[in-house]
N, C-alpha and C. Protein backbone atom coordinates (compact mmCIF):
# COMPACT_ATOMS: atom_id res chain seq x y z
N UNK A 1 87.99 80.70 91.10
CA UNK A 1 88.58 81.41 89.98
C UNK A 1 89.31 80.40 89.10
N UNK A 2 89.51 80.60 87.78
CA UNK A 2 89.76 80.00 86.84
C UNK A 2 91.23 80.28 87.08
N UNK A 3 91.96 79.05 86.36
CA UNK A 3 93.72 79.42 85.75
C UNK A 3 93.83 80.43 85.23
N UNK A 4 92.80 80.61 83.93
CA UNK A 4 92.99 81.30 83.04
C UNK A 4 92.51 82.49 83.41
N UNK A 5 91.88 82.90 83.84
CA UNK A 5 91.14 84.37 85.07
C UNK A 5 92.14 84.37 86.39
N UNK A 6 92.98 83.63 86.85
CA UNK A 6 93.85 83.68 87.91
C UNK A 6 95.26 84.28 87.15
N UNK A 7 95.77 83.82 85.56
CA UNK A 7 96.70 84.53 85.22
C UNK A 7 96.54 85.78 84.88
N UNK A 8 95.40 86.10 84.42
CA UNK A 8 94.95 87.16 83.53
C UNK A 8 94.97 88.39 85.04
N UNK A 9 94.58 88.08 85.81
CA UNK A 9 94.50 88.46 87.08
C UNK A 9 95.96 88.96 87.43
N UNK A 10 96.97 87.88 87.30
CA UNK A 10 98.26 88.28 88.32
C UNK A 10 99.08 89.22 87.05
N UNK A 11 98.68 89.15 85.51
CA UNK A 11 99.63 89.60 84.71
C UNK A 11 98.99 90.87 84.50
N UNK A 12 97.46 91.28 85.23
CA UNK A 12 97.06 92.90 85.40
C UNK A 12 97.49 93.28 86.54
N UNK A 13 98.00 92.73 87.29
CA UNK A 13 98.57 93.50 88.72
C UNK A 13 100.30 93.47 88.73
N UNK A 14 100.81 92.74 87.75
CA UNK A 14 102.33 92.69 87.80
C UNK A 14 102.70 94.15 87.35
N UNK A 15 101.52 95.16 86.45
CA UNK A 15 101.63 96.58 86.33
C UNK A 15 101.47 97.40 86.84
N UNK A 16 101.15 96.93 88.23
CA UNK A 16 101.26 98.69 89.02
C UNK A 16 103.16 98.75 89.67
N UNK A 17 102.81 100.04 90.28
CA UNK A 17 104.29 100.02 90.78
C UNK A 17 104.33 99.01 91.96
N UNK A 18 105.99 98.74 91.54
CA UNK A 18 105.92 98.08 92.64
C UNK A 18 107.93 97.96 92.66
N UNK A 19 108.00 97.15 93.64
CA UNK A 19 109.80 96.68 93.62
C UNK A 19 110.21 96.74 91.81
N UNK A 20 109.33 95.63 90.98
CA UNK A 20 109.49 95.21 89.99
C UNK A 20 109.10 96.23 88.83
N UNK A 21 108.02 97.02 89.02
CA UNK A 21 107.58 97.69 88.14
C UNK A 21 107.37 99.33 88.15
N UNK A 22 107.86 100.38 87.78
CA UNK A 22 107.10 101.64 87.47
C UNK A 22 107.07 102.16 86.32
N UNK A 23 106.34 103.01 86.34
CA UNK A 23 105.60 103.38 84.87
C UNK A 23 105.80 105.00 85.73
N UNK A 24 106.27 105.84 84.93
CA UNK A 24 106.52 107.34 84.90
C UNK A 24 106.06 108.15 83.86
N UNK A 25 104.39 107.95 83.54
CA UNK A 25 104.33 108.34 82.29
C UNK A 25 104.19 110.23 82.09
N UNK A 26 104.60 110.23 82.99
CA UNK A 26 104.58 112.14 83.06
C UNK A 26 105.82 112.52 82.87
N UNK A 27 106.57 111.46 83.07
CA UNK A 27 108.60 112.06 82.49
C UNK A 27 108.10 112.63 80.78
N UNK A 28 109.24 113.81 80.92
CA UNK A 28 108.97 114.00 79.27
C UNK A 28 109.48 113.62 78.25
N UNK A 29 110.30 111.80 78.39
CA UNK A 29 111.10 111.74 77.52
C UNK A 29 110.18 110.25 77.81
N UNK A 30 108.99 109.92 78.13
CA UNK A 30 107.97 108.65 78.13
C UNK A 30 106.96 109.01 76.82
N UNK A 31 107.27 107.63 76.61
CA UNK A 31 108.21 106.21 76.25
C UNK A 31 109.29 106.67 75.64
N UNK A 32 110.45 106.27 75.89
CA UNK A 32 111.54 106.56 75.56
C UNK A 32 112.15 106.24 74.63
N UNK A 33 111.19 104.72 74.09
CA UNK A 33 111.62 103.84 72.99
C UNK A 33 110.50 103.38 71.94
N UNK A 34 110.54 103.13 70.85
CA UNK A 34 109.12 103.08 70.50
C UNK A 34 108.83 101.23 70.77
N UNK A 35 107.98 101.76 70.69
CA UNK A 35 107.59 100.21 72.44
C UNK A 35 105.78 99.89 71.64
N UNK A 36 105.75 98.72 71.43
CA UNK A 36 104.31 98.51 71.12
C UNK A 36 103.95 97.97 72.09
N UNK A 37 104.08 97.99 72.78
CA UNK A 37 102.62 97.54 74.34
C UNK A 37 101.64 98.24 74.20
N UNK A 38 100.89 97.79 75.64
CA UNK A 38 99.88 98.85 75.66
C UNK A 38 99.63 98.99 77.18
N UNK A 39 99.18 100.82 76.88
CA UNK A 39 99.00 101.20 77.90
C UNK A 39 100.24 101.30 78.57
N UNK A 40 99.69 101.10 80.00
CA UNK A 40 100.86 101.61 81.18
C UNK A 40 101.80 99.97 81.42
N UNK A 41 101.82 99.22 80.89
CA UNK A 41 102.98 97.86 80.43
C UNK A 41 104.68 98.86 80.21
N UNK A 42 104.58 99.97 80.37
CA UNK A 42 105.89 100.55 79.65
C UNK A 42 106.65 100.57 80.75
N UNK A 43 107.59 99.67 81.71
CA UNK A 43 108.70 99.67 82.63
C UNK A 43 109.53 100.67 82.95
N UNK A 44 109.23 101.92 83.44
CA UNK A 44 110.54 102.88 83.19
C UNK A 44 111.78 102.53 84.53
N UNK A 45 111.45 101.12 85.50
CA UNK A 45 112.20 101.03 86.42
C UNK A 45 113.90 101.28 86.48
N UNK A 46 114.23 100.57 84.86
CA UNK A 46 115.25 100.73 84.69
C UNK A 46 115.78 102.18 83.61
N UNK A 47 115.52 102.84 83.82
CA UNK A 47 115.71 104.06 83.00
C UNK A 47 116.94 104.54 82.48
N UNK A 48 117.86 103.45 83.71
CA UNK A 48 119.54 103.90 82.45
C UNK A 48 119.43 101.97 82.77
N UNK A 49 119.78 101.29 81.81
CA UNK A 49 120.01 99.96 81.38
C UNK A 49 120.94 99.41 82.56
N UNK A 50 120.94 98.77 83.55
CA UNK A 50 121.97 98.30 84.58
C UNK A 50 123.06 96.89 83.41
N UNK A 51 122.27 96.50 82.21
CA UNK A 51 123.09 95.77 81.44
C UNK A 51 123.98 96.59 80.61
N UNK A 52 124.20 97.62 80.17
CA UNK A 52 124.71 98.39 79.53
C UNK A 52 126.65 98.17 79.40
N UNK A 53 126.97 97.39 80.68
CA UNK A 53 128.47 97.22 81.09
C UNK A 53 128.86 95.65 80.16
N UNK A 54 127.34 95.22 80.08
CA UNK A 54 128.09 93.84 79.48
C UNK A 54 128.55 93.32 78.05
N UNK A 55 128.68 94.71 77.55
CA UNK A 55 128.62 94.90 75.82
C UNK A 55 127.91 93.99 75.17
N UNK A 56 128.19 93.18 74.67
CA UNK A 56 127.61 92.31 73.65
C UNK A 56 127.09 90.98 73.99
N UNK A 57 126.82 90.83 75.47
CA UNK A 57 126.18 89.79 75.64
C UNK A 57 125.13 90.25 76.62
N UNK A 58 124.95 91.64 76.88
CA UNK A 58 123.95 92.28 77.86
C UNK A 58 122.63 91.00 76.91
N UNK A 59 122.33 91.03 76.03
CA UNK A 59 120.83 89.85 75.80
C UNK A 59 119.93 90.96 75.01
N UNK A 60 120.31 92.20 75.00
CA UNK A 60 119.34 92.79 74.20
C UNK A 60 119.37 93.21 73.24
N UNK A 61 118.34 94.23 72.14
CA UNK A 61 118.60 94.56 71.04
C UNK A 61 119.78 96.16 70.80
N UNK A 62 120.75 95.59 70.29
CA UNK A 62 121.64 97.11 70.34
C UNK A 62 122.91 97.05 68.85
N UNK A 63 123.37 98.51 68.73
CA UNK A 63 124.14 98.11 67.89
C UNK A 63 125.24 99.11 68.53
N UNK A 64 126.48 98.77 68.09
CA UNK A 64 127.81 99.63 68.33
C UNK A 64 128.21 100.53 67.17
N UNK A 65 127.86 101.88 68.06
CA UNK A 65 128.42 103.46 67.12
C UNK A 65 129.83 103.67 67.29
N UNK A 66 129.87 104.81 66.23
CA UNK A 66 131.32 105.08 66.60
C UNK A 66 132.56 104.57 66.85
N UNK A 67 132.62 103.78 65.71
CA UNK A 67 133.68 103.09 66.04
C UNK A 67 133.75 101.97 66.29
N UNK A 68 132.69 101.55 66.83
CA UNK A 68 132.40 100.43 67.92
C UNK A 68 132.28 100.74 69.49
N UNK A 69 132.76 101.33 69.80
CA UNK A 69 133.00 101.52 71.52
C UNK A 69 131.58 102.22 72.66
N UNK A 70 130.40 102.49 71.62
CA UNK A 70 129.35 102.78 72.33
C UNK A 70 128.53 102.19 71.86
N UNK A 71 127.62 101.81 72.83
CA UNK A 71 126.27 100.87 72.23
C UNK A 71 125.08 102.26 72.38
N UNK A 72 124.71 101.91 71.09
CA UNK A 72 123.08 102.72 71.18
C UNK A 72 122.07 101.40 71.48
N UNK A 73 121.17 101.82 72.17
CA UNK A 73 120.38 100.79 73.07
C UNK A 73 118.84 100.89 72.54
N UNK A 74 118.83 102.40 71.56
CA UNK A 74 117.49 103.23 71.47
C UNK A 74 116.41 102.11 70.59
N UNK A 75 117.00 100.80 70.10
CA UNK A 75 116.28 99.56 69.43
C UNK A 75 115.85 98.67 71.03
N UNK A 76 116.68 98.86 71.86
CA UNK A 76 116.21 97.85 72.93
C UNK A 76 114.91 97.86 73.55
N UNK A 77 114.06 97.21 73.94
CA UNK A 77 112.72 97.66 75.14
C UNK A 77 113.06 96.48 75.96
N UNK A 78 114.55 95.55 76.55
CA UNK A 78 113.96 94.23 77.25
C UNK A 78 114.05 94.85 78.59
N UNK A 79 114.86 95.84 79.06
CA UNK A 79 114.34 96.41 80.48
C UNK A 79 113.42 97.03 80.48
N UNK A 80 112.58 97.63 79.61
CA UNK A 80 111.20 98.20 79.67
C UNK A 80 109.88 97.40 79.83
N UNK A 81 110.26 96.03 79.42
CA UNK A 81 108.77 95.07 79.36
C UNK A 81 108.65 95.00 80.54
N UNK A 82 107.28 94.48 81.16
CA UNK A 82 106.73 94.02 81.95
C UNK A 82 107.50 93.04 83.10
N UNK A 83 107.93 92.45 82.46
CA UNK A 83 108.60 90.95 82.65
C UNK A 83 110.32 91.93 82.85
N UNK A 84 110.82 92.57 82.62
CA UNK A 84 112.19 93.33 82.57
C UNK A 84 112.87 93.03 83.37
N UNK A 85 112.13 92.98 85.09
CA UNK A 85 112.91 93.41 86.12
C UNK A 85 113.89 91.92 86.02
N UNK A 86 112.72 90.53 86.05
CA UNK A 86 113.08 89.07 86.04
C UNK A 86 114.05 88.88 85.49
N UNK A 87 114.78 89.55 83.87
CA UNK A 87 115.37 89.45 82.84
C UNK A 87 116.86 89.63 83.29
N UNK A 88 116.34 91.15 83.61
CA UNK A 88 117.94 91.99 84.31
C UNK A 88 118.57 91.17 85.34
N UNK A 89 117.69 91.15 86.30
CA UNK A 89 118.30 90.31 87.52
C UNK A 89 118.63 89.02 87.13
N UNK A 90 118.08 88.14 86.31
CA UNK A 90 118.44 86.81 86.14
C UNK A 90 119.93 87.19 85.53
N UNK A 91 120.11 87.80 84.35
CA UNK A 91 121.35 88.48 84.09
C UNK A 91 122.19 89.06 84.99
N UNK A 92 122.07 89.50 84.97
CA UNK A 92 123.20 90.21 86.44
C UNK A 92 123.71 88.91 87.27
N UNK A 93 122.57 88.08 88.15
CA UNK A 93 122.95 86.84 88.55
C UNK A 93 123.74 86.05 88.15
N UNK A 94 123.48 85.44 86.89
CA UNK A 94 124.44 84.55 86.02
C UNK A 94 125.72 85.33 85.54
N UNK A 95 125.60 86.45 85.60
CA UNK A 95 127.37 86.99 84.99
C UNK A 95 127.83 87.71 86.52
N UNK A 96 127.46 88.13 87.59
CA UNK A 96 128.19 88.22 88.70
C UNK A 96 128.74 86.88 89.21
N UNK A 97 127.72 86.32 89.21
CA UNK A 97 128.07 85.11 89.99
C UNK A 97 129.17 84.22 90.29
């Protein structure tokens, strides 16, 4: 097998469920965000944002309502990508740590 047929390979299987990945596309609020992927690429693992505590350096796309004191997140998709779970946890890591 090729590199290029060996990635293509591991980045069609990084989409089923798994630790890293589910896709819930029968929830009735899927996709939750408007998300240009395709197909079943749509992450619902994290379905409430575990970055959500780190205000303004959580890493993703958001803006502060009301005042300031709540973030709307409804611009974000980086816990929804594919790649999400890697993102969060690398985050979480570096600011628990």
């Amino acid at each position: 097998m090729t590199n290029q047929n060996k990635n293509k390979s591991q980045n069609k299987n990084q989409n089923k469920n798994s630790y890293k990945f589910f896709s819930n596309s029968e929830c009735e609020y899927y996709p939750c965000h408007n998300y240009g992927g395709e197909g079943n690429d749509f992450n619902c693992l994290f379905c409430y944002c575990p970055l959500y505590f780190l205000a303004d350096d959580c890493g993703g796309k958001f803006t502060f309502v009301g005042g300031g004191g709540v973030k709307d997140c409804s611009g974000c998709v980086v816990p929804h990508l594919p790649q999400g779970y890697d993102f969060v946890i690398g985050r979480l890591r570096s600011k628990l740590v």
